[in-house]
C-alpha atoms as a PDB file:
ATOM      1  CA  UNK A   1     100.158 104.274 115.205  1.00  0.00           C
ATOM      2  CA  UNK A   2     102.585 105.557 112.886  1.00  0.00           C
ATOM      3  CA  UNK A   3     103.352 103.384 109.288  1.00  0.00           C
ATOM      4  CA  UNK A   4     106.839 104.189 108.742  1.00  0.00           C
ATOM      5  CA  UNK A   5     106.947 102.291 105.045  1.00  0.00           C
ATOM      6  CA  UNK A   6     107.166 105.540 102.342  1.00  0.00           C
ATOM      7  CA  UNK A   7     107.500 104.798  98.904  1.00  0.00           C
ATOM      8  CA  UNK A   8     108.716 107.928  96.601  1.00  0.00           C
ATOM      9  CA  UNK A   9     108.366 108.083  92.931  1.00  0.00           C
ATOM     10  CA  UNK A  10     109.401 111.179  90.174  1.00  0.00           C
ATOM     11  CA  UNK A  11     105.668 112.557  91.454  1.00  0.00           C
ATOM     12  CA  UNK A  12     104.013 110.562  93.625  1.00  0.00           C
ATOM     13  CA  UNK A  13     104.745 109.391  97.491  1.00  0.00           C
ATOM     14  CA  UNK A  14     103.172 106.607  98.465  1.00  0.00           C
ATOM     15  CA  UNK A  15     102.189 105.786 102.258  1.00  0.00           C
ATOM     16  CA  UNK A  16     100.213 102.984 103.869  1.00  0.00           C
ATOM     17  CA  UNK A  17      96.933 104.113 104.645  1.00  0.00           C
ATOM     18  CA  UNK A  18      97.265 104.141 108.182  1.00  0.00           C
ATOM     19  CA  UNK A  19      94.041 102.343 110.078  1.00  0.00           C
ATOM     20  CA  UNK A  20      92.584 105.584 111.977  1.00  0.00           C
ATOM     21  CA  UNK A  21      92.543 107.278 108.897  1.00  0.00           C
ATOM     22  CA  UNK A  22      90.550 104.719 107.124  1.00  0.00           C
ATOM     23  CA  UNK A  23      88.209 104.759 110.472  1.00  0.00           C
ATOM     24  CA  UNK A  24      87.457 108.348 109.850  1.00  0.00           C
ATOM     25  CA  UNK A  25      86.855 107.896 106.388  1.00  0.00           C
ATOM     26  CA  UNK A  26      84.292 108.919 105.074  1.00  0.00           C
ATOM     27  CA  UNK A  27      81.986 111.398 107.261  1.00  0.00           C
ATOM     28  CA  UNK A  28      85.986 113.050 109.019  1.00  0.00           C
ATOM     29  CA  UNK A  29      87.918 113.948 105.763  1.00  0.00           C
ATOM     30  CA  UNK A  30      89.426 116.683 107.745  1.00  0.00           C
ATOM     31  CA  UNK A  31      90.721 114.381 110.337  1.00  0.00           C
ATOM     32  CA  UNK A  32      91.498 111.700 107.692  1.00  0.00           C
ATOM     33  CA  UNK A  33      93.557 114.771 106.365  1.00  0.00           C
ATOM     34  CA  UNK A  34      95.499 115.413 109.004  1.00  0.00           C
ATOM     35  CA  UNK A  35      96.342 112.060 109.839  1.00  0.00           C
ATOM     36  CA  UNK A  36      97.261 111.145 106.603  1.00  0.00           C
ATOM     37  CA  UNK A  37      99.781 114.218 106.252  1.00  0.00           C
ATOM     38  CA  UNK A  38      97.778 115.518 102.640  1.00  0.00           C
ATOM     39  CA  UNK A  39      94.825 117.132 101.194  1.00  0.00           C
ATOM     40  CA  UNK A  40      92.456 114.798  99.871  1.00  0.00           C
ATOM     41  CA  UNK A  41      90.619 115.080  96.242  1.00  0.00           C
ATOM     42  CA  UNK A  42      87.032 115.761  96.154  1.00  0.00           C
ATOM     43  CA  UNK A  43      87.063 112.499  94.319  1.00  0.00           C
ATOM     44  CA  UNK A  44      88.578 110.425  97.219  1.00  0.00           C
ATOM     45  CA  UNK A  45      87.735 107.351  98.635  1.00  0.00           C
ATOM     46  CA  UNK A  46      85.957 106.171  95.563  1.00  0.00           C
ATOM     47  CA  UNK A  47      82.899 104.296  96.122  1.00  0.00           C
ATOM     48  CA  UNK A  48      84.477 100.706  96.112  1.00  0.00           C
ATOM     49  CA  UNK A  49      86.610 101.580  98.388  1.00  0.00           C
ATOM     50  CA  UNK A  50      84.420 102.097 101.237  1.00  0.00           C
ATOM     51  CA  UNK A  51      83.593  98.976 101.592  1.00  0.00           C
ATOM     52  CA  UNK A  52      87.403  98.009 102.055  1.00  0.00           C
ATOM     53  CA  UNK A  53      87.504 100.803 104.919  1.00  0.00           C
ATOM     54  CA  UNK A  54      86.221  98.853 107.813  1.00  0.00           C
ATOM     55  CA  UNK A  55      89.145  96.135 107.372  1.00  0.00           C
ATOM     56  CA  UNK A  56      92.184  98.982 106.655  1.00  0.00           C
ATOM     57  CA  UNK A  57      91.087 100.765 109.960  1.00  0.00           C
ATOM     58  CA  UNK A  58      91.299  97.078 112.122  1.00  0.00           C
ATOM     59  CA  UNK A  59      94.250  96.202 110.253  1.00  0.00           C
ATOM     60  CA  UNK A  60      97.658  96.005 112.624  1.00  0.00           C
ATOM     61  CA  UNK A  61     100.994  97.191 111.080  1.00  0.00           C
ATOM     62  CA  UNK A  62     102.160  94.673 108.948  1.00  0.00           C
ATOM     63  CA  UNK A  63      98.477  93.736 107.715  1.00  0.00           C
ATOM     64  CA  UNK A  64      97.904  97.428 106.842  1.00  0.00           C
ATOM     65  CA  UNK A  65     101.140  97.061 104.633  1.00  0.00           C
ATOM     66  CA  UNK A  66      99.293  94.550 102.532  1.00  0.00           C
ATOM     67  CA  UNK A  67      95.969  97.014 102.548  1.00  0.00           C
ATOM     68  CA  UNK A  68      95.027 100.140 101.143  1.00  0.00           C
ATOM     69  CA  UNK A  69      97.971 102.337 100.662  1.00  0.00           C
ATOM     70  CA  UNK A  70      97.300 106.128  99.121  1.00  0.00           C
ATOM     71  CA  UNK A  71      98.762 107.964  96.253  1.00  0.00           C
ATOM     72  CA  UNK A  72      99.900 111.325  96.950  1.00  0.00           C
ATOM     73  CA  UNK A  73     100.923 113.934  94.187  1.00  0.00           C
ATOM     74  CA  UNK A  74     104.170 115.497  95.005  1.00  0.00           C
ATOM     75  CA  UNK A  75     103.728 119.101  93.448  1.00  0.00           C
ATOM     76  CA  UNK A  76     100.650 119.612  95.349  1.00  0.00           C
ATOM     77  CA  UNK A  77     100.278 117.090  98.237  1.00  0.00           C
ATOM     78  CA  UNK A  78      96.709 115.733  97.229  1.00  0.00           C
ATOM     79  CA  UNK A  79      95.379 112.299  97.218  1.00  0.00           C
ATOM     80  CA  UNK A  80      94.625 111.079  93.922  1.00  0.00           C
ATOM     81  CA  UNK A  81      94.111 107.390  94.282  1.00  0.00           C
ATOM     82  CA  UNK A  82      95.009 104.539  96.256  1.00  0.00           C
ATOM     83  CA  UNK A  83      96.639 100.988  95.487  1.00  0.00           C
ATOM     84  CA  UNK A  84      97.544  98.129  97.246  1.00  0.00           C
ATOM     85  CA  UNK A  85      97.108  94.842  97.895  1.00  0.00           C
ATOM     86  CA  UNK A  86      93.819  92.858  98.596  1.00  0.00           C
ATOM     87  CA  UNK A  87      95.480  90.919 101.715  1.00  0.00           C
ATOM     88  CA  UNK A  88      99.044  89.367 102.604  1.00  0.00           C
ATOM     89  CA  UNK A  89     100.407  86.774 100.636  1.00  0.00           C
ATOM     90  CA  UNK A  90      99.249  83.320 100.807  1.00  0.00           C
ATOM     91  CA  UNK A  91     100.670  79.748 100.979  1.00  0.00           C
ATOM     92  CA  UNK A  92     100.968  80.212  97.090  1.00  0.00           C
ATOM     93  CA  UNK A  93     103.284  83.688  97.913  1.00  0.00           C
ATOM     94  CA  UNK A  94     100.417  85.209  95.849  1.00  0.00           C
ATOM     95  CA  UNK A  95      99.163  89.077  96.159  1.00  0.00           C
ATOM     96  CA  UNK A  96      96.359  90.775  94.283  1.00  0.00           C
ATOM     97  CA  UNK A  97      97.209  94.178  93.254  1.00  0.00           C
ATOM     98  CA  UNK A  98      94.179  96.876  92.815  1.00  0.00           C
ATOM     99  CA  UNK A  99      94.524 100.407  92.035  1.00  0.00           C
ATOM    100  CA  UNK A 100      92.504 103.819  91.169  1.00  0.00           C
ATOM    101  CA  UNK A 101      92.994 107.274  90.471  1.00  0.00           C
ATOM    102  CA  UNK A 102      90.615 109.920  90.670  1.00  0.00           C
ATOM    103  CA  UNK A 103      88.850 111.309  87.489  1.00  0.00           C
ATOM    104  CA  UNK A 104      90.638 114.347  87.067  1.00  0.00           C
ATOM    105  CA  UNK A 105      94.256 113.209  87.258  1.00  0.00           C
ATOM    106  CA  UNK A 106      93.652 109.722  85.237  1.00  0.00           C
ATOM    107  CA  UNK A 107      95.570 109.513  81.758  1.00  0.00           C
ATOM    108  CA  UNK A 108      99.002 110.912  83.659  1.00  0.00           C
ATOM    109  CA  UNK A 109     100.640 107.219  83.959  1.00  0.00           C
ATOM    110  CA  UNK A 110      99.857 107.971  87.916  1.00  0.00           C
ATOM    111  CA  UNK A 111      98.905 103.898  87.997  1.00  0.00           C
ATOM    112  CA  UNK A 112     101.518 102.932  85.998  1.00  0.00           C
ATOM    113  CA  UNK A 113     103.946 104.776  87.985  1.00  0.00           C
ATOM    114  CA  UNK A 114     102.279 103.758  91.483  1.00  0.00           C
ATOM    115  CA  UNK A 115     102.035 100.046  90.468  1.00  0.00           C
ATOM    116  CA  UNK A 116     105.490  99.594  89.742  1.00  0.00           C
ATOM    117  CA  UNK A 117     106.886 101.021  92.738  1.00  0.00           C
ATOM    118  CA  UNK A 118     104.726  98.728  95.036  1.00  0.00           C
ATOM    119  CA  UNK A 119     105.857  95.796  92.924  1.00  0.00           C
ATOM    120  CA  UNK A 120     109.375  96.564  93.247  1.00  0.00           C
ATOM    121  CA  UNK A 121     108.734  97.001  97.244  1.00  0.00           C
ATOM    122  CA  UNK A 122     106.617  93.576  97.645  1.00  0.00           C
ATOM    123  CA  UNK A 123     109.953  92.056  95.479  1.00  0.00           C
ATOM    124  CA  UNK A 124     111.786  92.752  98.564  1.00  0.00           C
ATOM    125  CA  UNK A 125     109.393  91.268 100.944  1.00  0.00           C
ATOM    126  CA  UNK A 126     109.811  88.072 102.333  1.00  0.00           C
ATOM    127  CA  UNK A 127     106.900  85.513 100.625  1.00  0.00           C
ATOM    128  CA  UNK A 128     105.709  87.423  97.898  1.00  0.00           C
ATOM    129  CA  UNK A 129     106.681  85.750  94.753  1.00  0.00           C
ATOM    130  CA  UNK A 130     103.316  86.304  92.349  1.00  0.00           C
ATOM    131  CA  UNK A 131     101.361  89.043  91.395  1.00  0.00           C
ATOM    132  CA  UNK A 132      97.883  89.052  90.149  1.00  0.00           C
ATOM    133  CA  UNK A 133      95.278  91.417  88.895  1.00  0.00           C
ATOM    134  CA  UNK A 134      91.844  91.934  87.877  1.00  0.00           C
ATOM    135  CA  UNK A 135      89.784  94.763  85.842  1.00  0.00           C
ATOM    136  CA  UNK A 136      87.201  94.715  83.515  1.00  0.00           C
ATOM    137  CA  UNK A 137      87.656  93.824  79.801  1.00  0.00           C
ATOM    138  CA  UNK A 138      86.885  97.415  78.714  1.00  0.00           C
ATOM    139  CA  UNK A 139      89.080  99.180  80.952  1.00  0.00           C
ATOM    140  CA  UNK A 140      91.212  99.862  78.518  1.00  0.00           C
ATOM    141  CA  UNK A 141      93.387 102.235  80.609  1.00  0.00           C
ATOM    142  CA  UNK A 142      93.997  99.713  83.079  1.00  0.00           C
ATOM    143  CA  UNK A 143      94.835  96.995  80.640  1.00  0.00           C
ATOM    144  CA  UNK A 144      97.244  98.949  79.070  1.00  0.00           C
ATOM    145  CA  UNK A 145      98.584  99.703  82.768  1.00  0.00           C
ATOM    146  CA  UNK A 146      99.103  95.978  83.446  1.00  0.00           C
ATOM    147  CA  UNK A 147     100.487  94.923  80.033  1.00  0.00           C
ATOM    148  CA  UNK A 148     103.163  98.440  80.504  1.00  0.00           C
ATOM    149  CA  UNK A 149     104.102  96.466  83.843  1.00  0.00           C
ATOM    150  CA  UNK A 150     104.970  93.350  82.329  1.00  0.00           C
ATOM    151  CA  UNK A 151     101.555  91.294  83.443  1.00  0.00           C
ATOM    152  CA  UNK A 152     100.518  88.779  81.162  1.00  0.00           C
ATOM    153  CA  UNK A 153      96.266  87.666  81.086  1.00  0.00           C
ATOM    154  CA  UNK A 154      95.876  84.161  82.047  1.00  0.00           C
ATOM    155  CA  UNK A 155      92.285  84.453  81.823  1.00  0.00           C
ATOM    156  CA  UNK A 156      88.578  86.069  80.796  1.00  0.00           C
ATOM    157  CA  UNK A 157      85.393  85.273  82.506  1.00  0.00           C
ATOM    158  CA  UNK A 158      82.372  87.326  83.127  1.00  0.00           C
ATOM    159  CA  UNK A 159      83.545  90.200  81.528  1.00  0.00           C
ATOM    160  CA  UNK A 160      86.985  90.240  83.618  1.00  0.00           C
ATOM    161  CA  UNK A 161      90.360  89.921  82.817  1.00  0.00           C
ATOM    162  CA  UNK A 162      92.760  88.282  84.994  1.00  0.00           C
ATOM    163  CA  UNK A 163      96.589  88.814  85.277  1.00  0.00           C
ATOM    164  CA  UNK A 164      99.642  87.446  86.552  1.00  0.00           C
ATOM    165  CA  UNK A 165     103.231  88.941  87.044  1.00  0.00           C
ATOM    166  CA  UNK A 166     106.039  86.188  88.103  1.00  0.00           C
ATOM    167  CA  UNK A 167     108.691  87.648  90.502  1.00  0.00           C
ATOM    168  CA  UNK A 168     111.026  87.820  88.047  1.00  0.00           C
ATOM    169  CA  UNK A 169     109.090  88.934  85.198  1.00  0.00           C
ATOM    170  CA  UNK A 170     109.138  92.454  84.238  1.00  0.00           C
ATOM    171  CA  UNK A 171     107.868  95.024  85.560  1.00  0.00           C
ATOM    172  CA  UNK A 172     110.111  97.849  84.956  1.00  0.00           C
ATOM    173  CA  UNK A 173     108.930  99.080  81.280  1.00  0.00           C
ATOM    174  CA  UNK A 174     109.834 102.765  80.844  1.00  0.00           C
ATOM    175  CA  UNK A 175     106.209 105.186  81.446  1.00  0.00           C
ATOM    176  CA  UNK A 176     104.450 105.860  78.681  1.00  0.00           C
ATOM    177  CA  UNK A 177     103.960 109.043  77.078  1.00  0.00           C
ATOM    178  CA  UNK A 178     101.410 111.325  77.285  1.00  0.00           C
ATOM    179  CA  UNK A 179     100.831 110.217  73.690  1.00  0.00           C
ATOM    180  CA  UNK A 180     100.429 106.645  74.018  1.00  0.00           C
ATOM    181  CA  UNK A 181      98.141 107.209  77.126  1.00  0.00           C
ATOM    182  CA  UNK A 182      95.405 108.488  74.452  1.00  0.00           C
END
């Protein structure tokens, strides 16, 4: 099955992760490779990820859409993370956005950059009208992520932060620097 939905940033491409891929994953990284068109990092699937695996290789077209999708670096055609969307959107038109990049290419604005172009697609899609995300409290990188995409924290618990981003709030703030990602 081919996942024609290809989302294309300054430096990243973005592609559903299509469902034999995620079968493969993670004992055939060479055929996970090859179906997914790039060379993965040593550092991908990260280890919460695999448990999301089983449901991204049984997912149909339009469900894997709302799954996993993976983060490829332009210049050199490697996976570096993967974002996406913890299910379709519900009666509320709600989606929960997650995202992670590998070690070695973190502090780059590679989630900034990703996040926002997967908002700006789900915009356009029919029944998506709320975003919401989660990390922990001392993530800083990802809290500055969300708050650089226009998501405002509605609440703390446990140790988590949660988010929300309206349809027609923000989300187009300009990347950072490599400055203010320090």
């Amino acid at each position: 099955m081919i996942l024609t939905t290809q989302l294309s940033t300054e430096r990243l491409v973005l592609n559903p992760l299509p469902p034999a891929a995620a079968a493969a994953l993670p004992d055939d990284r060479q055929g996970a490779s090859r179906i997914i068109g790039a060379k993965l990092s040593s550092h991908w699937p990260a280890s919460d990820l695999l448990d999301v695996l089983p449901m991204q290789a049984a997912a149909g077209p339009e469900q894997a859409r709302y799954g996993v999708w993976v983060i490829i670096e332009r210049e050199s055609g490697v996976v570096v993370g993967d974002i996406g969307f913890l299910g379709p959107p519900g009666p509320e038109e709600e989606v929960e956005v997650g995202y992670s990049i590998v070690p070695d290419r973190r502090r780059r604005g590679y989630a900034t950059e990703a996040a926002r172009a997967l908002v700006a697609w789900a915009r356009e899609q029919p029944g998506v009208r709320v975003f919401v995300a989660e990390c922990d409290e001392h993530n800083q990188a990802s809290v500055q992520t969300l708050e650089r995409l226009g998501f405002s924290r509605t609440a703390k618990a446990g140790g988590r932060l949660r988010w929300r981003l309206g349809r027609d709030d923000r989300a187009d703030r300009q990347p950072a620097t490599p400055d203010q990602l320090r």
